[in-house]
C-alpha atoms as a PDB file:
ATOM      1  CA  UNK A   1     -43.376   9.268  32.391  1.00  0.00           C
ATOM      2  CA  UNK A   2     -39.999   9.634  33.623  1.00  0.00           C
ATOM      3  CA  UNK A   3     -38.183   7.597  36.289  1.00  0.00           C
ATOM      4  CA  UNK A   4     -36.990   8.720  39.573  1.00  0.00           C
ATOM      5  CA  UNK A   5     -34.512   6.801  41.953  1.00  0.00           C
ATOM      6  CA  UNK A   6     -35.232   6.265  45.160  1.00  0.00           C
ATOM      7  CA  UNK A   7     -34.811   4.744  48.548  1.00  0.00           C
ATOM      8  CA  UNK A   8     -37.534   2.556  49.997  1.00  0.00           C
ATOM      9  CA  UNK A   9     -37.601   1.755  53.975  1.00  0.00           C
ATOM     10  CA  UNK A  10     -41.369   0.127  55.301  1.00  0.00           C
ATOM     11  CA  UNK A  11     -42.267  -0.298  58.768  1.00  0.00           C
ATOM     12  CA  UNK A  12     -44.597  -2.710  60.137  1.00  0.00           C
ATOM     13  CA  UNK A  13     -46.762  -2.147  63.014  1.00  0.00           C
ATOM     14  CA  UNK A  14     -48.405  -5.147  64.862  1.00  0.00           C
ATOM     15  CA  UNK A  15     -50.059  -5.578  67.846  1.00  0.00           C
ATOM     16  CA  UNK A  16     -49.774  -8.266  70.726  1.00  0.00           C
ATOM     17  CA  UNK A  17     -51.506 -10.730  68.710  1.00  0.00           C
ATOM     18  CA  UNK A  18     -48.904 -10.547  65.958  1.00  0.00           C
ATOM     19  CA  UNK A  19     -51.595  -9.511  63.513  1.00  0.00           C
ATOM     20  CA  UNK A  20     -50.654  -6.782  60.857  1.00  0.00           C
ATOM     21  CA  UNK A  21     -52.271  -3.471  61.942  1.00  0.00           C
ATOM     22  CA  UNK A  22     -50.798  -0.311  59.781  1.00  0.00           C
ATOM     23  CA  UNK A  23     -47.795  -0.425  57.577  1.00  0.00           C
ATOM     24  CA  UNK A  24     -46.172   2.671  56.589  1.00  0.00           C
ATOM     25  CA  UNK A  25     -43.586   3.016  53.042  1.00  0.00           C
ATOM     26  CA  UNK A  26     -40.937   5.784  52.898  1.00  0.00           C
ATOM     27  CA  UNK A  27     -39.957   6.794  50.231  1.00  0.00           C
ATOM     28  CA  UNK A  28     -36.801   9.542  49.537  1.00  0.00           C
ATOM     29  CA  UNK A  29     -35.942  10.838  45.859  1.00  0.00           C
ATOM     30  CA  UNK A  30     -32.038  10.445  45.700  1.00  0.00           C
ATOM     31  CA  UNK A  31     -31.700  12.105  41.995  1.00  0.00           C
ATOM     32  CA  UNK A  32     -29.308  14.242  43.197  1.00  0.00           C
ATOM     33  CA  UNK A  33     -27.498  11.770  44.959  1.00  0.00           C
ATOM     34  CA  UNK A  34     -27.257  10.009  41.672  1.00  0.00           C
ATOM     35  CA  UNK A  35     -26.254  12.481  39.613  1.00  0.00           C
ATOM     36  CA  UNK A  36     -23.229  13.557  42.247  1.00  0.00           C
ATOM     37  CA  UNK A  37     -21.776   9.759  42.354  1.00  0.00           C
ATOM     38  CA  UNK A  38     -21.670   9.435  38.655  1.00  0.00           C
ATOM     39  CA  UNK A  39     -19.783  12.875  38.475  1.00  0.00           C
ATOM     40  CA  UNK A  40     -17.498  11.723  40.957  1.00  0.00           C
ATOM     41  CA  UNK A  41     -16.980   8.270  39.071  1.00  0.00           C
ATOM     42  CA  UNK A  42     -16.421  10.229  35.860  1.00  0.00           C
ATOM     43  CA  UNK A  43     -13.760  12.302  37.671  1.00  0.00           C
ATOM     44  CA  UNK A  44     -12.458   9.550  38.826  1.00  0.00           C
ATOM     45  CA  UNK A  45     -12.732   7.972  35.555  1.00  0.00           C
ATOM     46  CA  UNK A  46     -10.721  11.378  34.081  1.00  0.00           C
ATOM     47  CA  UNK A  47      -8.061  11.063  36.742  1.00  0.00           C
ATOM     48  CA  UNK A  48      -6.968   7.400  35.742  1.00  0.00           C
ATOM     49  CA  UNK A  49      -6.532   8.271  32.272  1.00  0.00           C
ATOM     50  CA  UNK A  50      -4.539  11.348  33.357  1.00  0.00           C
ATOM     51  CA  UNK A  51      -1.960   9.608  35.149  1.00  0.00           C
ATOM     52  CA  UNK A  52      -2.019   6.569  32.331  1.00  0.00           C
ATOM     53  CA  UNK A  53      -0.888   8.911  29.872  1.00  0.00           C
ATOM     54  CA  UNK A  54       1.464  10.519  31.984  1.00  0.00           C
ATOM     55  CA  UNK A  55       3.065   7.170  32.581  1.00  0.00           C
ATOM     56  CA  UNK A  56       3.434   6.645  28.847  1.00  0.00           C
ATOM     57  CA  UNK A  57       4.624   9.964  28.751  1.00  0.00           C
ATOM     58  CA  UNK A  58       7.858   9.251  30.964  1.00  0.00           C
ATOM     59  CA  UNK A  59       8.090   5.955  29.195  1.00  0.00           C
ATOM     60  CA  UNK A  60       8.002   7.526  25.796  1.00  0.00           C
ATOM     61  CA  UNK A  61      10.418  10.306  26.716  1.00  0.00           C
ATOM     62  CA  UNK A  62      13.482   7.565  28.458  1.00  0.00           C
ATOM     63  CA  UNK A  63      12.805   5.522  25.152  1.00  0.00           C
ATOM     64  CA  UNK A  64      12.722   8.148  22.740  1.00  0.00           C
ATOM     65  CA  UNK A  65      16.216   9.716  24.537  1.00  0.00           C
ATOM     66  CA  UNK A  66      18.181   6.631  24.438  1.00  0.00           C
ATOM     67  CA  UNK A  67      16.705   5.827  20.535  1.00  0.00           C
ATOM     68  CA  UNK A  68      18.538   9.078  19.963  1.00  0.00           C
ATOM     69  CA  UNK A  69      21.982   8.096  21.265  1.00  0.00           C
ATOM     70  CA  UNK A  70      21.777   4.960  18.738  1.00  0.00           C
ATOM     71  CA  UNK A  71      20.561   7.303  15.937  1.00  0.00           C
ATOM     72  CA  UNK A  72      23.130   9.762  16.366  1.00  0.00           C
ATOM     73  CA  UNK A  73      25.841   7.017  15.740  1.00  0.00           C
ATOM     74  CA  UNK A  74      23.652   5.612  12.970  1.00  0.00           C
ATOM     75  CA  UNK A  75      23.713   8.801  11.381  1.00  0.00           C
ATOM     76  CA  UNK A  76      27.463   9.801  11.764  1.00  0.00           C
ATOM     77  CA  UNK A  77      28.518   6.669  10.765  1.00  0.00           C
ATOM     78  CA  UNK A  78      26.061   6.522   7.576  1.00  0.00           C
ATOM     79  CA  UNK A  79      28.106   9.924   6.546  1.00  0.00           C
ATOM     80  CA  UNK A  80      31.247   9.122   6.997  1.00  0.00           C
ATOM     81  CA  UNK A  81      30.728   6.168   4.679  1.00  0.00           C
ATOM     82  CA  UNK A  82      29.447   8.366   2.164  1.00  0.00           C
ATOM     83  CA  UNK A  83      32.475  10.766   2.300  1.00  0.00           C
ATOM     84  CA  UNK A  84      35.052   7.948   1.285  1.00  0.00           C
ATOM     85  CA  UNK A  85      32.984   6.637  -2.041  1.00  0.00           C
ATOM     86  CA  UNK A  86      32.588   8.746  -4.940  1.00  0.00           C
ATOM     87  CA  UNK A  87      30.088  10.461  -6.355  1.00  0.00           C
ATOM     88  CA  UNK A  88      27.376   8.473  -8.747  1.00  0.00           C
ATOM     89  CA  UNK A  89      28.283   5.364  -6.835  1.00  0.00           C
ATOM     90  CA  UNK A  90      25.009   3.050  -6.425  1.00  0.00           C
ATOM     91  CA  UNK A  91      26.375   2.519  -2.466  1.00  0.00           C
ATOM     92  CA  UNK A  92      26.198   6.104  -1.735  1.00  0.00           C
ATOM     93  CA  UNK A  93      23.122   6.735  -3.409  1.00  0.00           C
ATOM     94  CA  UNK A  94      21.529   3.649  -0.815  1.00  0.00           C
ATOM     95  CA  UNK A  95      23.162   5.636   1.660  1.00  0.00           C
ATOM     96  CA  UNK A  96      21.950   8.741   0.993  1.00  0.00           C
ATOM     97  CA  UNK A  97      18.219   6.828   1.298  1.00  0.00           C
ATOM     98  CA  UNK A  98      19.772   5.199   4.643  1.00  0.00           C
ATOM     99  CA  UNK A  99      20.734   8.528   5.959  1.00  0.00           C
ATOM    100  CA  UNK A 100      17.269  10.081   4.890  1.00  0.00           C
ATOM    101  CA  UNK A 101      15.311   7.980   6.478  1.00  0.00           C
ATOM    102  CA  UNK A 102      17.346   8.171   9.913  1.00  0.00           C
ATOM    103  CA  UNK A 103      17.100  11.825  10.128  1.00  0.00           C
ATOM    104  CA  UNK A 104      13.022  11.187   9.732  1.00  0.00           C
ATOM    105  CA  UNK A 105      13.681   8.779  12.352  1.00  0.00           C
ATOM    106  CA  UNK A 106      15.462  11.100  14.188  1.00  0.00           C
ATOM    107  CA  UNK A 107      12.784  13.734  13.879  1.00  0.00           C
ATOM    108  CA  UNK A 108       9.937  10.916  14.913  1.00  0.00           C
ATOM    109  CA  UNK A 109      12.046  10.544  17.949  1.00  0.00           C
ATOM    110  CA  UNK A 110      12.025  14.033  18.684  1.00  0.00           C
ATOM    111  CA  UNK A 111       7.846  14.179  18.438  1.00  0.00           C
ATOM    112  CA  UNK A 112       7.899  11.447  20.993  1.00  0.00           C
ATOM    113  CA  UNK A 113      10.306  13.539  23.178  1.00  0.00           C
ATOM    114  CA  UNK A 114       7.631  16.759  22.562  1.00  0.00           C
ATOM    115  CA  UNK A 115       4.741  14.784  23.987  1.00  0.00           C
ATOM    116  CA  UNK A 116       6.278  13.544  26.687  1.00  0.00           C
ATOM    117  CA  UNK A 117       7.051  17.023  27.356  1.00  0.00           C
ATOM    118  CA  UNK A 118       3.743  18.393  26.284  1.00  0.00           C
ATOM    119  CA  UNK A 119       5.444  20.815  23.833  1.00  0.00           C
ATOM    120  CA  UNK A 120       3.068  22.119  21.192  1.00  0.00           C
ATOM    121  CA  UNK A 121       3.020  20.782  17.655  1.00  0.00           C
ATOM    122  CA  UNK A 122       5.084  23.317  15.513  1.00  0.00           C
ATOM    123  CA  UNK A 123       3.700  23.723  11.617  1.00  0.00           C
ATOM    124  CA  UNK A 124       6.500  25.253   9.348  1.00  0.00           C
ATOM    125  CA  UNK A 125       5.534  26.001   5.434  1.00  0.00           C
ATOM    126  CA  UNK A 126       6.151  22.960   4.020  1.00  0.00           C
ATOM    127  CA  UNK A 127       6.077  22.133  -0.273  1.00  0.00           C
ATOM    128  CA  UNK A 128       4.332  18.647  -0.283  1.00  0.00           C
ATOM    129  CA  UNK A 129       5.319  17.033  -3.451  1.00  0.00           C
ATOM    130  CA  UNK A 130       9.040  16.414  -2.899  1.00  0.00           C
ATOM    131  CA  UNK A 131       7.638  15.239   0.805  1.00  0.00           C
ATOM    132  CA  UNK A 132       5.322  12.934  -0.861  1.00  0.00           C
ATOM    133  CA  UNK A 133       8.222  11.964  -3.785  1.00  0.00           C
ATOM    134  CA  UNK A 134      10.819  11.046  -0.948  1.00  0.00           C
ATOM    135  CA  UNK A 135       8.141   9.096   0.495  1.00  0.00           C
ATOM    136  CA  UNK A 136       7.284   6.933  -2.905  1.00  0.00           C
ATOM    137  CA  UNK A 137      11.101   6.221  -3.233  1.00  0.00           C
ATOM    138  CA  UNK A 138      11.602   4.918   0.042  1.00  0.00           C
ATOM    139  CA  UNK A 139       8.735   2.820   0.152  1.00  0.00           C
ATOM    140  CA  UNK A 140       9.770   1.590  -3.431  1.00  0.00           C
ATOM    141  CA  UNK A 141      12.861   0.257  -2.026  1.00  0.00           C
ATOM    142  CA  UNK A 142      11.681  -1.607   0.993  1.00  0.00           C
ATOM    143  CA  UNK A 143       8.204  -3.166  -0.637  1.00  0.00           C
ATOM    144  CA  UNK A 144       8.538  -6.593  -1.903  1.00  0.00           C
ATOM    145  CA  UNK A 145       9.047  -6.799  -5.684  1.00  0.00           C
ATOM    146  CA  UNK A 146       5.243  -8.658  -5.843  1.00  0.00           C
ATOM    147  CA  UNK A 147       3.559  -5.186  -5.119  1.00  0.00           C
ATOM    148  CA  UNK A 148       2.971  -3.213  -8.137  1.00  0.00           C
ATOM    149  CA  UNK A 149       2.996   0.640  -6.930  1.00  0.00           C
ATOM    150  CA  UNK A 150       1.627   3.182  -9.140  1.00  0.00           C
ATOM    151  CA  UNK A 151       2.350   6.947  -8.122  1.00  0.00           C
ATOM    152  CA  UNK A 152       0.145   9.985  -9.617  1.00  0.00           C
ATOM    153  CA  UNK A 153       1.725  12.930  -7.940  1.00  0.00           C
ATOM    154  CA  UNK A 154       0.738  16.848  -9.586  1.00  0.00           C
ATOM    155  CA  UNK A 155       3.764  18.230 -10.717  1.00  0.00           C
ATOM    156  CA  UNK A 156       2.244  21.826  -9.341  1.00  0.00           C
ATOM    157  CA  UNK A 157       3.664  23.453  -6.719  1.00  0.00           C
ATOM    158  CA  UNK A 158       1.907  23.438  -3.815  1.00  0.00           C
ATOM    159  CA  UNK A 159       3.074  25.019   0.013  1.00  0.00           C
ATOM    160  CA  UNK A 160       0.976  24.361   3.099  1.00  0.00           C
ATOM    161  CA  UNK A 161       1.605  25.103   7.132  1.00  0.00           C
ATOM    162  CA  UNK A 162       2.281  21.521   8.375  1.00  0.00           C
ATOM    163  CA  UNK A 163       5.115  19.097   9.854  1.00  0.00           C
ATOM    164  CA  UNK A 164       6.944  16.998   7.522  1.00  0.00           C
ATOM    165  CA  UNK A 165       8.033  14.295   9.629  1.00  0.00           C
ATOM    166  CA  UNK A 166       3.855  13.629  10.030  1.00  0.00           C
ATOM    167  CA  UNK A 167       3.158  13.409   6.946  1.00  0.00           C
ATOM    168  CA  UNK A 168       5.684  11.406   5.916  1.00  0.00           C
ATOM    169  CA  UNK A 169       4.848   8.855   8.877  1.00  0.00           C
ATOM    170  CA  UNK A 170       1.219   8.845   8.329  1.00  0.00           C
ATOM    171  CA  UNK A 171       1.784   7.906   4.790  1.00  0.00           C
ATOM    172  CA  UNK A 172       4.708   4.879   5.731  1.00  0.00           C
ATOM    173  CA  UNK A 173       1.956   3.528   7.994  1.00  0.00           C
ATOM    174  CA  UNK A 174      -1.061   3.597   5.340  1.00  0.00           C
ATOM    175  CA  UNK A 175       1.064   2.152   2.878  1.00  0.00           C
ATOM    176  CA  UNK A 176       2.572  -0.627   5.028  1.00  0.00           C
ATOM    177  CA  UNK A 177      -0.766  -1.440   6.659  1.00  0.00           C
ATOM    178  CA  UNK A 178      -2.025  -1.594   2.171  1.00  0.00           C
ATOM    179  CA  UNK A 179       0.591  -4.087   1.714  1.00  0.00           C
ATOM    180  CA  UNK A 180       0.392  -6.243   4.505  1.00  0.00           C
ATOM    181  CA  UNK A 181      -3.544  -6.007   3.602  1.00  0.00           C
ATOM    182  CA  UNK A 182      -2.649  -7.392  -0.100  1.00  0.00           C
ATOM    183  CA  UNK A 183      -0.290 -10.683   1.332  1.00  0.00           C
ATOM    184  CA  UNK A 184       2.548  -9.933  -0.529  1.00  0.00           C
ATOM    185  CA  UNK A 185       0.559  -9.344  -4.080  1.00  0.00           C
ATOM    186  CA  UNK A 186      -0.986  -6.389  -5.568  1.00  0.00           C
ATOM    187  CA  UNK A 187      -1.467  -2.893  -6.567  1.00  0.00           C
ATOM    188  CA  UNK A 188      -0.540   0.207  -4.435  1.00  0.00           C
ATOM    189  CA  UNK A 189      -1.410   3.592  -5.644  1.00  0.00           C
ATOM    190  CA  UNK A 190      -0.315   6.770  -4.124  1.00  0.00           C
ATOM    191  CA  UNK A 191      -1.253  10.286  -5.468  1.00  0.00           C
ATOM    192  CA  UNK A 192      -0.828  14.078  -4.258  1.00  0.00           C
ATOM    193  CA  UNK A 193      -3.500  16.592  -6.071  1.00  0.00           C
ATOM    194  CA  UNK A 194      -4.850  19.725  -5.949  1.00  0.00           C
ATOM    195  CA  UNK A 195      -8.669  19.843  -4.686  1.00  0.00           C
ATOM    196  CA  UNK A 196     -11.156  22.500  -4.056  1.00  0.00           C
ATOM    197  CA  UNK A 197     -13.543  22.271  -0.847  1.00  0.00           C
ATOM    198  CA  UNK A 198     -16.305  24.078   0.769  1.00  0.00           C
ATOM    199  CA  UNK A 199     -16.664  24.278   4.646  1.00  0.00           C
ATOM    200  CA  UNK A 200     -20.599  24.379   5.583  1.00  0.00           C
ATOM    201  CA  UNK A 201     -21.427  27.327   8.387  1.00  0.00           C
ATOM    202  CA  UNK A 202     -21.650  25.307  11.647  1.00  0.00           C
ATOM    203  CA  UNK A 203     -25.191  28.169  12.608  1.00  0.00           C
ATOM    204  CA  UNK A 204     -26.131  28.330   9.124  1.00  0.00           C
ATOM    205  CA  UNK A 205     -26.566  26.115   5.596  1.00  0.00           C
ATOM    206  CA  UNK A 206     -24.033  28.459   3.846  1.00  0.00           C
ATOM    207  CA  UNK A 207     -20.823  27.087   3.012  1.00  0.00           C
ATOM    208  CA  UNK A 208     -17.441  29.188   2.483  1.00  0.00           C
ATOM    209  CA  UNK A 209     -16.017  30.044  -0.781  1.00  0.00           C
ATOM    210  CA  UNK A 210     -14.254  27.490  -1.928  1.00  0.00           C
ATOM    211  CA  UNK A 211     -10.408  26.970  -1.037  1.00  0.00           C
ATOM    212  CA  UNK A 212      -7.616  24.798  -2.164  1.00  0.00           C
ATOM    213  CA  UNK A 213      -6.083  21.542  -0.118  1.00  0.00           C
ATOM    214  CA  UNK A 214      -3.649  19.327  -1.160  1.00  0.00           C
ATOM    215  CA  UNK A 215      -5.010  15.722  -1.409  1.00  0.00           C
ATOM    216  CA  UNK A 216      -2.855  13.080  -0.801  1.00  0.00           C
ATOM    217  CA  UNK A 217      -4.385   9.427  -1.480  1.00  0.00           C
ATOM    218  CA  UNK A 218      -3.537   6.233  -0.845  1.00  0.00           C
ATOM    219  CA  UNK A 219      -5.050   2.938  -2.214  1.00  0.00           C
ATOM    220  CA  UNK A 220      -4.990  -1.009  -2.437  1.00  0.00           C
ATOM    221  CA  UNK A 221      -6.837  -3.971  -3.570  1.00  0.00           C
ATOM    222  CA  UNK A 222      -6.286  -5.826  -0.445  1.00  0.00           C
ATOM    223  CA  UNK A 223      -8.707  -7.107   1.844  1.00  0.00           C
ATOM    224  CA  UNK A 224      -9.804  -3.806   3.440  1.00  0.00           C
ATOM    225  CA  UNK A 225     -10.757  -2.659   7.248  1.00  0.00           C
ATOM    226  CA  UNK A 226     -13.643  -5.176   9.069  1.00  0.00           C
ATOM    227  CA  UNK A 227     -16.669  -3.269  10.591  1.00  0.00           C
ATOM    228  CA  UNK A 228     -15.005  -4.366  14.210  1.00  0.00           C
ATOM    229  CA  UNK A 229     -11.766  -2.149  13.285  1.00  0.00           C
ATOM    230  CA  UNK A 230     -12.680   0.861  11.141  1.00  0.00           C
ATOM    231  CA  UNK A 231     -14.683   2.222  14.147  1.00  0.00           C
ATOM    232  CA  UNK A 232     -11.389   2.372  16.332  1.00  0.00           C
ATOM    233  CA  UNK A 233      -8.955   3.910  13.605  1.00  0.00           C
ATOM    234  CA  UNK A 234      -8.324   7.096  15.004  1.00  0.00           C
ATOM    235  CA  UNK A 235      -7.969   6.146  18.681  1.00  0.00           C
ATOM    236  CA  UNK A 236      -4.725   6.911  19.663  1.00  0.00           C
ATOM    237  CA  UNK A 237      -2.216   3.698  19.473  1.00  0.00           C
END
């Protein structure tokens, strides 16, 4: 049996005597009613989140444009240091790190600027080892000595339609989020290989002929993600 909403009015009839002669119950199905105020709350509901994110968005963007300014001196600074040493100097080559990781900075800033501007993501062909390598060495250098790292990364070549900068942020945050997981001790292992996968038909039980994907991994022997926070992991912030 199903269950209908409704709205109930009785009326009471009495005589002079005060004593109870007829009572009548109405009774009106409001279903639709129903079904029109929780569209409008959802709506409404839609239209709040809306304008939140368009508040970040302007947020983002005045952040992200004055984060530039301080990069861009950052940056020039970082090579004119690097002009007046010479070459095979240790300094320059922590410089040359420095100045890598500002112009990843720099092109971090610029997603930030895109989605406050609601530009679309732009994928260029991108070879992920030396992506993933540049990665390793950075992290190598600002990981406390107490964190092994082990790195298993193909030597084949391998090209794919992506964004760098993504990448390389998705793995800085896995890997920072593995060490602060470990408290300062343990082991850290990063690889990049070549793996074949099969997509199932979405009207069907066929699957497609296998294709390659570059797999990039990342693992720790820290305390791992609680049942309370591995359900939110991919919300947004």
């Amino acid at each position: 049996s199903s269950k209908v909403p409704v709205v109930c009015c009785s009326i009471i009839m009495r005589d002079s005597d005060h004593v109870t002669r007829v009572v009548i119950f109405l009774g009106q199905d409001i279903t639709e009613r129903k079904v029109a105020e929780k569209e409008k709350n959802e709506l409404g509901a839609q239209l709040h989140h809306s304008q939140k994110w368009e508040a970040i968005g302007i947020m983002a963007g005045g952040i992200a444009h004055d984060f530039n300014n301080i990069l861009t001196a950052m940056l020039g600074y970082t090579e004119l240091a690097m002009f007046e040493l010479p070459e095979g100097s240790r300094i320059k080559e922590d410089l040359n790190v420095v100045l890598q990781s500002g112009n990843r900075a720099k092109d971090l800033v610029n997603q930030i600027l895109a989605f406050s501007r609601h530009h679309p993501q732009e994928l260029i062909p991108t070879e992920i080892g030396p992506t993933v390598k540049e990665t390793v060495k950075m992290l190598r250098s600002a990981t406390p000595s107490s964190i092994e790292i082990h790195e298993s990364i193909s030597p084949e070549k391998m090209v794919l339609k992506a964004d760098p900068t993504k990448i390389h942020q998705v793995m800085v945050n896995l890997c920072n989020n593995a060490v602060q997981a470990m408290d300062k001790k343990g082991l850290l292992e990063i690889s990049l290989s070549k793996v074949k996968h099969c997509h199932k038909n979405k009207t069907s039980d066929e699957k497609s002929a296998p294709k390659d994907y570059a797999q990039i991994s990342v693992s720790d022997n820290g305390t791992g993600i609680d049942e309370a926070t591995i359900i939110n992991i991919f919300n947004t912030f």
